[in-house]
N, C-alpha and C. Protein backbone atom coordinates (compact mmCIF):
# COMPACT_ATOMS: atom_id res chain seq x y z
N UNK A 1 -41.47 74.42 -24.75
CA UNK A 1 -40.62 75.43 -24.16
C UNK A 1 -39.14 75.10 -24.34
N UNK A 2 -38.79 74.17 -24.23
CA UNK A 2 -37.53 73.65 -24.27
C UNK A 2 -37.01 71.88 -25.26
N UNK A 3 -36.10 71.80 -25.43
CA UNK A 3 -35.28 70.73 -26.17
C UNK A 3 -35.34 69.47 -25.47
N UNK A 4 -35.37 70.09 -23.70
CA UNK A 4 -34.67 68.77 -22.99
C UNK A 4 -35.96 68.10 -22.95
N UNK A 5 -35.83 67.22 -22.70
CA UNK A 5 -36.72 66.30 -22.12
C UNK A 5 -37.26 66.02 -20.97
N UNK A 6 -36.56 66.48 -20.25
CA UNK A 6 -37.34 66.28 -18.81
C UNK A 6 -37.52 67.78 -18.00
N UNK A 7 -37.93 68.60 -18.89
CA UNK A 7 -38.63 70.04 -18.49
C UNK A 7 -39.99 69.60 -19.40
N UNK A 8 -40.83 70.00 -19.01
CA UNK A 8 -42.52 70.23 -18.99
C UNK A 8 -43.03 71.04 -19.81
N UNK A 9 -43.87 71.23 -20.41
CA UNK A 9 -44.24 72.96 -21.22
C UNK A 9 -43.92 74.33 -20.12
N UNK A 10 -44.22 73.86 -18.94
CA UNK A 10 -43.65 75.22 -18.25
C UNK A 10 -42.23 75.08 -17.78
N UNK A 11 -41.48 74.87 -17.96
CA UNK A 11 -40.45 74.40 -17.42
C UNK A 11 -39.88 73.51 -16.14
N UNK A 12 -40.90 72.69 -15.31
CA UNK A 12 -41.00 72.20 -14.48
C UNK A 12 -40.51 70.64 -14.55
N UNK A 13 -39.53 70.43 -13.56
CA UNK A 13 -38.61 68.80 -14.10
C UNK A 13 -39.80 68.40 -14.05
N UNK A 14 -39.72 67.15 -14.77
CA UNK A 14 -40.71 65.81 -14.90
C UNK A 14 -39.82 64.38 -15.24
N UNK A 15 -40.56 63.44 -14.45
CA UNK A 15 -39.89 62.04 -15.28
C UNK A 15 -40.30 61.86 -16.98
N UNK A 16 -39.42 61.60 -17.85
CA UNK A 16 -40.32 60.85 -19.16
C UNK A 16 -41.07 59.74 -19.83
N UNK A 17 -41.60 59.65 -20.10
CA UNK A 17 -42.39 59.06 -20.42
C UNK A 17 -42.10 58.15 -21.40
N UNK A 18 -41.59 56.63 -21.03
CA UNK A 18 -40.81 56.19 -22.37
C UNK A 18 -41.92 54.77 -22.22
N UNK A 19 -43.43 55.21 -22.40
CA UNK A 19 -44.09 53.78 -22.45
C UNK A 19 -44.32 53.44 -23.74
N UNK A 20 -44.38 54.48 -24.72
CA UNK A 20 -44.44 54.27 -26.14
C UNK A 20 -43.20 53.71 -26.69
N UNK A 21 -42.10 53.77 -25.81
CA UNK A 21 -41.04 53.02 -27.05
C UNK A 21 -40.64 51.79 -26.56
N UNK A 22 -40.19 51.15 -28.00
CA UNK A 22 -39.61 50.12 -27.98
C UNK A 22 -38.60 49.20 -27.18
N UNK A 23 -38.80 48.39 -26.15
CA UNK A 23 -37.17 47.73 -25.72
C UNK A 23 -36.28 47.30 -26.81
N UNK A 24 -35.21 47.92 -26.65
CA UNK A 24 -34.17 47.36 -27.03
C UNK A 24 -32.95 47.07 -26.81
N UNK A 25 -31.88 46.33 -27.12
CA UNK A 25 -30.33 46.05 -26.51
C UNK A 25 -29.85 47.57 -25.84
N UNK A 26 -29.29 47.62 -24.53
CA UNK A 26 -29.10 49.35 -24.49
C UNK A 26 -27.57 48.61 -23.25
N UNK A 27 -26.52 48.99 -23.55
CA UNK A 27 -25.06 49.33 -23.46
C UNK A 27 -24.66 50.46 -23.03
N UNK A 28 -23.60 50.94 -21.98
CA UNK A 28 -23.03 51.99 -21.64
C UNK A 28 -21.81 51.87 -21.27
N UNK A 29 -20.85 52.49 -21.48
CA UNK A 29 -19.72 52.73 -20.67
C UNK A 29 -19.05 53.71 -20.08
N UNK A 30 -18.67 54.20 -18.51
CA UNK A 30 -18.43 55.24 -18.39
C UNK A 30 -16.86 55.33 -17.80
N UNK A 31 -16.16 56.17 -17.85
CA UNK A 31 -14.77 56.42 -17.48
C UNK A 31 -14.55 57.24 -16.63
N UNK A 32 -13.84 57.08 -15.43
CA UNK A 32 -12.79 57.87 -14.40
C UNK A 32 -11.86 57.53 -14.07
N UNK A 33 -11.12 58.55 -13.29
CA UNK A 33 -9.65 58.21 -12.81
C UNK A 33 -9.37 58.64 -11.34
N UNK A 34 -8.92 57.78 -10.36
CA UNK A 34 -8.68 58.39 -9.61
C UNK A 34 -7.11 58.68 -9.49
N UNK A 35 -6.91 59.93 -9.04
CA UNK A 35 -5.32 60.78 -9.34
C UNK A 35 -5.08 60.55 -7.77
N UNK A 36 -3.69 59.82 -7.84
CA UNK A 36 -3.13 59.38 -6.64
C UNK A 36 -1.76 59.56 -6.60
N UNK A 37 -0.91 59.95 -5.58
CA UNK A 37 0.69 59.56 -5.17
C UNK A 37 1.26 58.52 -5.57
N UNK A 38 2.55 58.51 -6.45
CA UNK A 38 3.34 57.15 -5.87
C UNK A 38 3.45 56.59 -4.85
N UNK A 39 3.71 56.65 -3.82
CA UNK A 39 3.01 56.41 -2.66
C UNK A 39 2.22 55.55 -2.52
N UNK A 40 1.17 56.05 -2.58
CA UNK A 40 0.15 55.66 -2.22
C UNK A 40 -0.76 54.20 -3.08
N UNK A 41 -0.23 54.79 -4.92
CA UNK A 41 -0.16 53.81 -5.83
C UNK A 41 0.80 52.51 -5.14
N UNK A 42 1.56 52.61 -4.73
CA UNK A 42 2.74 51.62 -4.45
C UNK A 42 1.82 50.54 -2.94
N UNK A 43 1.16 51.11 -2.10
CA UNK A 43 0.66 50.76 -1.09
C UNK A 43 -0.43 50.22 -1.80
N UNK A 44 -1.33 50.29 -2.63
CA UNK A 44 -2.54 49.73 -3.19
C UNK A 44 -1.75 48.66 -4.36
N UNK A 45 -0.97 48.54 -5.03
CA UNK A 45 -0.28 47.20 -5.52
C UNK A 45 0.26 46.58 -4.80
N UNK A 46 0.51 47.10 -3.50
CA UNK A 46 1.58 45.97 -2.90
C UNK A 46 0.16 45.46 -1.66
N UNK A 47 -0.84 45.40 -1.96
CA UNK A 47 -1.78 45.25 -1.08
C UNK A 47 -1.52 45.76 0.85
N UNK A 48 -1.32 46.85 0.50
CA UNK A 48 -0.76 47.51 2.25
C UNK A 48 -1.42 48.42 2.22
N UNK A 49 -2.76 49.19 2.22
CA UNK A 49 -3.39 49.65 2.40
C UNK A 49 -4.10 49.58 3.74
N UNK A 50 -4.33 50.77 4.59
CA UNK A 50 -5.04 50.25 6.26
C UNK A 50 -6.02 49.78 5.72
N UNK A 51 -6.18 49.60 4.82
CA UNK A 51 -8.50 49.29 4.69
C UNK A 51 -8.58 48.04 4.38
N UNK A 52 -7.43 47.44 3.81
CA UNK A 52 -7.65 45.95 3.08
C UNK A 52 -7.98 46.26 1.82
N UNK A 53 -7.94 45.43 1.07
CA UNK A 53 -8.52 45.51 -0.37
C UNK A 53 -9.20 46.57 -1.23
N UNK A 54 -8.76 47.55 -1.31
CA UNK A 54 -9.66 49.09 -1.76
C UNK A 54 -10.52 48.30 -3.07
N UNK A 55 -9.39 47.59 -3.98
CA UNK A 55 -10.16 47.58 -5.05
C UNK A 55 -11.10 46.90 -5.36
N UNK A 56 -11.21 45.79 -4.39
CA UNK A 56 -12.47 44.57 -4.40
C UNK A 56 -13.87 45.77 -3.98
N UNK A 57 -13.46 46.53 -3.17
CA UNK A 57 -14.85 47.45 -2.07
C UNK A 57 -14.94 48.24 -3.30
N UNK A 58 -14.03 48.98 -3.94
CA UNK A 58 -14.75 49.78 -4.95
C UNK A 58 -15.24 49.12 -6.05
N UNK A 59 -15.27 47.61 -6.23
CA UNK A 59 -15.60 47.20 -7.56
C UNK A 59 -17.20 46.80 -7.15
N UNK A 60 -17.29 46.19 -5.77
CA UNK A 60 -18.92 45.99 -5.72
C UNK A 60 -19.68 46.94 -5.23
N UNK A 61 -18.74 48.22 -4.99
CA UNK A 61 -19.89 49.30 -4.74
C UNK A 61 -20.39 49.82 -5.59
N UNK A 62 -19.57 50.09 -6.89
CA UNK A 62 -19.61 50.31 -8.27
C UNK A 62 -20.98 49.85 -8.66
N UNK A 63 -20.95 48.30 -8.72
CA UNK A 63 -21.56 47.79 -8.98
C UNK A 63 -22.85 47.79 -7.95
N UNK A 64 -22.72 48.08 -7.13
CA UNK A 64 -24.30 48.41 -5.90
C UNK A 64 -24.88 49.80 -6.49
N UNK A 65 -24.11 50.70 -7.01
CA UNK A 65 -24.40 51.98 -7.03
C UNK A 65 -25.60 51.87 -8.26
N UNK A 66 -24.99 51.64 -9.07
CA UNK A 66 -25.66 51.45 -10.66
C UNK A 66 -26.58 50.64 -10.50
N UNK A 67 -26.99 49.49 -9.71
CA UNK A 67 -28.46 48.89 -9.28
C UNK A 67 -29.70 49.93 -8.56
N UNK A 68 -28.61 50.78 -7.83
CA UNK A 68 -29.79 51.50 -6.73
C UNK A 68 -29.36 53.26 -7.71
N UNK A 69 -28.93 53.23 -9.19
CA UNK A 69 -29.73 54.88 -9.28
C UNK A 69 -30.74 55.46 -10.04
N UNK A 70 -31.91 55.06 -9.57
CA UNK A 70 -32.98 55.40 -9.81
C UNK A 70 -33.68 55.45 -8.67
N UNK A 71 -32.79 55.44 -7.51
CA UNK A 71 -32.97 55.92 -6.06
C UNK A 71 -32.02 56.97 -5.57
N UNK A 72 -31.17 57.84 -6.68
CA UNK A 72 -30.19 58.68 -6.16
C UNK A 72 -30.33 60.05 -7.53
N UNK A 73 -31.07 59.80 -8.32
CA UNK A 73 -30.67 60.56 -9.40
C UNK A 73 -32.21 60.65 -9.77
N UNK A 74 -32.76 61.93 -9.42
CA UNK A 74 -34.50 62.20 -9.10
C UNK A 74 -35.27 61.39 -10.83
N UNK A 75 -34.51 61.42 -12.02
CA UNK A 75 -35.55 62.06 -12.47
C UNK A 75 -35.15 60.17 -13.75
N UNK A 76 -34.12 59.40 -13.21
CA UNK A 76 -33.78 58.23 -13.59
C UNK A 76 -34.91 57.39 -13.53
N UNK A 77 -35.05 56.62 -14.31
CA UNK A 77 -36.01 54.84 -14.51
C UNK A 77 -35.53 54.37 -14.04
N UNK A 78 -35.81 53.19 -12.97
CA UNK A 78 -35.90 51.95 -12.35
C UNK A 78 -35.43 51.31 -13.56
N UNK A 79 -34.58 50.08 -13.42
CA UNK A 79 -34.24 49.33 -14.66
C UNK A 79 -34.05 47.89 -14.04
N UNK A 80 -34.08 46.96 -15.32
CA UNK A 80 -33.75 45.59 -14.84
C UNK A 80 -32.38 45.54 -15.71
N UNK A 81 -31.36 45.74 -14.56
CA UNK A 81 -30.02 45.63 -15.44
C UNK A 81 -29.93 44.17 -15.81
N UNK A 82 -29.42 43.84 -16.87
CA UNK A 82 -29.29 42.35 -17.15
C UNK A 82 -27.23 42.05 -17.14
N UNK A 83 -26.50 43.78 -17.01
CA UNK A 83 -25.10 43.22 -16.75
C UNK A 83 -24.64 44.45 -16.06
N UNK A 84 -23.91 44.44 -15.23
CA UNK A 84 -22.43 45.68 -14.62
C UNK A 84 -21.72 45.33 -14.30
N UNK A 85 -20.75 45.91 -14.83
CA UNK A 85 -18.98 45.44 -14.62
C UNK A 85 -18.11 46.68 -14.54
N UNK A 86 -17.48 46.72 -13.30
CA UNK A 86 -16.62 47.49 -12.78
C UNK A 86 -14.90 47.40 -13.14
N UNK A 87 -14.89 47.55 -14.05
CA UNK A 87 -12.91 47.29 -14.12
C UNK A 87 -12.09 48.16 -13.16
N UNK A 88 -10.87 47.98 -12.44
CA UNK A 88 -10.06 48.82 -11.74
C UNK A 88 -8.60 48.78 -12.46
N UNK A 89 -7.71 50.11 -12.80
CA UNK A 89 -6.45 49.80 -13.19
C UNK A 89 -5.22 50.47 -12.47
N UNK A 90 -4.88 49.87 -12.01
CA UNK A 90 -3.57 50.60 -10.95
C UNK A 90 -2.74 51.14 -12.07
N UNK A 91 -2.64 52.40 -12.10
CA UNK A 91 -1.21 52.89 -13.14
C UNK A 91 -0.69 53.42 -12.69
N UNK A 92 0.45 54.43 -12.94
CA UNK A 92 1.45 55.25 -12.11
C UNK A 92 1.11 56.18 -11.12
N UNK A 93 -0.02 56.69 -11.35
CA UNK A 93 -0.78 57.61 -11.48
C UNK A 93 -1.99 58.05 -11.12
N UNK A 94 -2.54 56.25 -10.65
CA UNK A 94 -3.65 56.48 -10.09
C UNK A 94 -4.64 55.45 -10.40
N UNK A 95 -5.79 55.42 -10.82
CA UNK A 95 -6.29 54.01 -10.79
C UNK A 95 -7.74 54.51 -11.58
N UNK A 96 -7.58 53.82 -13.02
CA UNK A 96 -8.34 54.31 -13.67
C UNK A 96 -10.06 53.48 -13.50
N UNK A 97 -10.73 54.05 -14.08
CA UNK A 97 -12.28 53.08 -13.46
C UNK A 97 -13.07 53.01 -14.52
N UNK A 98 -13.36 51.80 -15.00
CA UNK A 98 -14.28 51.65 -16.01
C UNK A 98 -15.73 50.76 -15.87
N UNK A 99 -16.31 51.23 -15.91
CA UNK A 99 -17.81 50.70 -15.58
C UNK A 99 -18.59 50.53 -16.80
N UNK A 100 -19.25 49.24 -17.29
CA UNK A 100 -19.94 49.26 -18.46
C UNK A 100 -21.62 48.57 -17.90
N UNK A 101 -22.41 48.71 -18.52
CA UNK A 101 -23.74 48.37 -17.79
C UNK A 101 -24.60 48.04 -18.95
N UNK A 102 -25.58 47.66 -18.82
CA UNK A 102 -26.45 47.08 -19.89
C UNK A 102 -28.02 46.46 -20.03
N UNK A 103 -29.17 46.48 -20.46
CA UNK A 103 -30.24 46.22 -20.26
C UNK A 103 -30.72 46.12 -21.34
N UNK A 104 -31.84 45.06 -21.87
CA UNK A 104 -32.97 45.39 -22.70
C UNK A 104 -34.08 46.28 -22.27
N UNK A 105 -34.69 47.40 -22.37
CA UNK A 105 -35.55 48.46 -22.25
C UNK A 105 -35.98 49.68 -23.13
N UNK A 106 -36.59 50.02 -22.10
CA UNK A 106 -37.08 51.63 -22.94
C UNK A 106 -36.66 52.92 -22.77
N UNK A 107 -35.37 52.42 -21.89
CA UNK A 107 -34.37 53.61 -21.95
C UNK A 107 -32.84 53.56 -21.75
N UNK A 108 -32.01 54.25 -21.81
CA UNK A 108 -30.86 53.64 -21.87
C UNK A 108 -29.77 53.70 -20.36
N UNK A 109 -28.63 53.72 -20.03
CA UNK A 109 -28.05 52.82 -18.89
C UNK A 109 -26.89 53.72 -18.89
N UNK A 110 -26.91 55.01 -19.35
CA UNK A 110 -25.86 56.11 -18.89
C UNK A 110 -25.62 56.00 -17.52
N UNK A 111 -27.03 56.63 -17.19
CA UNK A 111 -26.78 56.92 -15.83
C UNK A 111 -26.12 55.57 -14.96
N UNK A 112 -26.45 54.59 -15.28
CA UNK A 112 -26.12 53.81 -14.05
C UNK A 112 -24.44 53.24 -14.37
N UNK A 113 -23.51 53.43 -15.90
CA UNK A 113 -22.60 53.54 -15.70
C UNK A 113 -21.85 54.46 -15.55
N UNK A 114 -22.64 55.64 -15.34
CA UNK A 114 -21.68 57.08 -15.01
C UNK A 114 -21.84 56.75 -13.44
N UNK A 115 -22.86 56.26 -12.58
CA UNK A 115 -23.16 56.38 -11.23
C UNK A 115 -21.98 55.02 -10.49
N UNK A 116 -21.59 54.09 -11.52
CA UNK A 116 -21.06 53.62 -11.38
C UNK A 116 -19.70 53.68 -10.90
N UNK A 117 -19.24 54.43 -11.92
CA UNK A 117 -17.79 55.00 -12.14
C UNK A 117 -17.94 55.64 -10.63
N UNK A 118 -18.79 56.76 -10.70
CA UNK A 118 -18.57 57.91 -9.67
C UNK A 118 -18.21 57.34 -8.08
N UNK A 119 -19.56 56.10 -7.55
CA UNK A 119 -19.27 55.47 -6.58
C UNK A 119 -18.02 54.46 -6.43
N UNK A 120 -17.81 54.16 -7.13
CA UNK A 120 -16.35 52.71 -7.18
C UNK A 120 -15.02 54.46 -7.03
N UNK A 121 -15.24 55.29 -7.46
CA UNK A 121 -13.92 56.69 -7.45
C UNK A 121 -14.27 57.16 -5.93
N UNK A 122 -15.42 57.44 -5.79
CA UNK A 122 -15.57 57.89 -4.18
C UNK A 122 -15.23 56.63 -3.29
N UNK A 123 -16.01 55.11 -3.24
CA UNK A 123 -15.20 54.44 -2.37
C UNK A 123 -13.55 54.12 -2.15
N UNK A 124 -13.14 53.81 -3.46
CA UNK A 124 -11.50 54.24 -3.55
C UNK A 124 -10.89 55.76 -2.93
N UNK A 125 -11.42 56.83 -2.87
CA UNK A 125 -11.05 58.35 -1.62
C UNK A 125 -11.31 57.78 -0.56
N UNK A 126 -12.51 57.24 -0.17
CA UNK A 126 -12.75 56.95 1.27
C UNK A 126 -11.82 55.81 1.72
N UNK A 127 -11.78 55.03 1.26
CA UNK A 127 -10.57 53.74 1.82
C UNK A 127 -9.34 54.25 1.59
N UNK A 128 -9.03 55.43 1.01
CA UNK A 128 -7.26 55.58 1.00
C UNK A 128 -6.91 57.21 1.36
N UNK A 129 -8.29 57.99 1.88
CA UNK A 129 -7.87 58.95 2.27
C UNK A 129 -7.50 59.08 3.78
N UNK A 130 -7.55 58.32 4.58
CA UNK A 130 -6.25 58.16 5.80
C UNK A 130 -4.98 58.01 5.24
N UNK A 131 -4.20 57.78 3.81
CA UNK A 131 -3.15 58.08 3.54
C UNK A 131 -2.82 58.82 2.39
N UNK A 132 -3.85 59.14 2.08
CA UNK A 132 -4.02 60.58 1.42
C UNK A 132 -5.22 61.13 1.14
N UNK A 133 -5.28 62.34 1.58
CA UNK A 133 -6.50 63.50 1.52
C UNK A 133 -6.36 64.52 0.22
N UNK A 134 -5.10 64.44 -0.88
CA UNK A 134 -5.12 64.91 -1.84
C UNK A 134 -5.65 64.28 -3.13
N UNK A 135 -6.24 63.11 -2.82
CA UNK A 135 -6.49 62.34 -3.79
C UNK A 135 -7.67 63.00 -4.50
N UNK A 136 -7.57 63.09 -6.06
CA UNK A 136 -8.81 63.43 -6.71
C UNK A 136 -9.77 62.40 -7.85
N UNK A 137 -11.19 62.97 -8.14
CA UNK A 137 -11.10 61.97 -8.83
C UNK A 137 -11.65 62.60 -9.79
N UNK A 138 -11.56 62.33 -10.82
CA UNK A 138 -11.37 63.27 -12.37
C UNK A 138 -12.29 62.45 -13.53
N UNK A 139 -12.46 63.51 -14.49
CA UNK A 139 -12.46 63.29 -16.12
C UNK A 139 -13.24 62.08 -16.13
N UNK A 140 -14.88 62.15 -14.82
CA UNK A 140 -16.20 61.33 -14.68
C UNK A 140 -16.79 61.56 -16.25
N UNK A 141 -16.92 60.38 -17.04
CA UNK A 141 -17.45 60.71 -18.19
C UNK A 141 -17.75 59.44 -19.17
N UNK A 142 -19.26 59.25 -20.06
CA UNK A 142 -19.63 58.53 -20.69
C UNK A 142 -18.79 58.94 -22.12
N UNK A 143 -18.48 57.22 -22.15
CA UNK A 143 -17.20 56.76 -23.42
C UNK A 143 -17.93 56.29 -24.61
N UNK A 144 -19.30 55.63 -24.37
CA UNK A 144 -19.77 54.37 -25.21
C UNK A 144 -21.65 54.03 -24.96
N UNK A 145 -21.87 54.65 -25.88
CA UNK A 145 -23.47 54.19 -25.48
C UNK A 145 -23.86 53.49 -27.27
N UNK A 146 -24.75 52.07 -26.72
CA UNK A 146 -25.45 52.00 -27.73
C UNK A 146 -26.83 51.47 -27.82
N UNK A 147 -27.43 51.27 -28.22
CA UNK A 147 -29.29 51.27 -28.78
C UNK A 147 -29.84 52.20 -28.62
N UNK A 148 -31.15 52.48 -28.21
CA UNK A 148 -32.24 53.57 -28.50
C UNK A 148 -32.30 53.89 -29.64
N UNK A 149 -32.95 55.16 -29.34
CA UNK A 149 -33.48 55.96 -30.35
C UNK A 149 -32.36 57.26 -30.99
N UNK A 150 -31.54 57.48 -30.35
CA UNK A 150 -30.32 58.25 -30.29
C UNK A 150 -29.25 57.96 -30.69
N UNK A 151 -29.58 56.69 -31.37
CA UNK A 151 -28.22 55.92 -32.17
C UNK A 151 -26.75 55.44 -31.25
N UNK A 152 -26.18 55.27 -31.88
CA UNK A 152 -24.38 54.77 -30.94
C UNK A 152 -23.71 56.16 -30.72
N UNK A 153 -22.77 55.75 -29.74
CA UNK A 153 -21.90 56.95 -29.44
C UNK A 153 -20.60 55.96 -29.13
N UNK A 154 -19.16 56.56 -29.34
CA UNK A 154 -17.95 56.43 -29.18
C UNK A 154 -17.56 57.41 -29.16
N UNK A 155 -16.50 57.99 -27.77
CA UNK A 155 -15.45 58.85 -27.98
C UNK A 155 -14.77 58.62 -26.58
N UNK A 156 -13.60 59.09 -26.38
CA UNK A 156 -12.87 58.53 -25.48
C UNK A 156 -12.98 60.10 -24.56
């Protein structure tokens, strides 16, 4: 009936079925930004934030998130991550988020560095929206995938 993969002959979600394939090296990287005030940028470098440390809490939630999503994202594999790494970058502008993740398996590790990104951008709103509630967080998106069956990907 359909292309995707996780619709059914009738169109009904399903998990897939990846017992027939191969493990192999599988890599991800995903990108966000959170869009912030000078201000507020200036209070998160100069470590004066009411919360304490935003960026330490968003780097291991980051990293909590992408362990536990195949408990948040219905239709994800359980994985044995073998790496996640959360980068944080204070710029003028806001604080960019890079999450890369990685496993040998039978499927690949998008999700858990896109879930990555997303949670480390939402804990950074929640610790700095008592001094700002305009804060957004933007342009959630996979940069870098490689192994499977689907070959490499690069694009920024």
């Amino acid at each position: 009936m359909s292309e995707l993969s996780h619709l059914d002959e009738k169109g009904n979600a399903r998990m897939v079925d990846v017992g027939a394939k191969p493990e192999t090296d599988r890599r991800a990287v995903a990108r966000g930004k959170l869009m912030l005030s000078p201000a507020t940028v200036a209070l998160v470098r100069d470590g004066k934030t009411p919360k304490g440390d935003v960026l330490a809490a968003a780097r291991l939630a980051g990293i909590m998130a992408a362990k536990k999503t195949s408990e948040i994202i219905p239709l994800a594999h359980p994985l044995p991550l073998t790496h996640v790494a959360v980068e944080l970058v204070v710029g003028d502008d806001g604080i960019a988020i890079e999450a890369t993740a990685a496993t040998t398996g039978k499927t690949g590790v998008e999700m858990e560095a896109l879930t990555a990104v997303a949670v480390a951008g939402l804990t950074l709103y929640d610790m700095l929206k008592a001094v700002e509630r305009g804060a957004r967080l933007t342009d959630v998106r996979l940069t870098e995938k490689s192994g499977g069956r689907s070959g490499d990907l690069k694009r920024e």
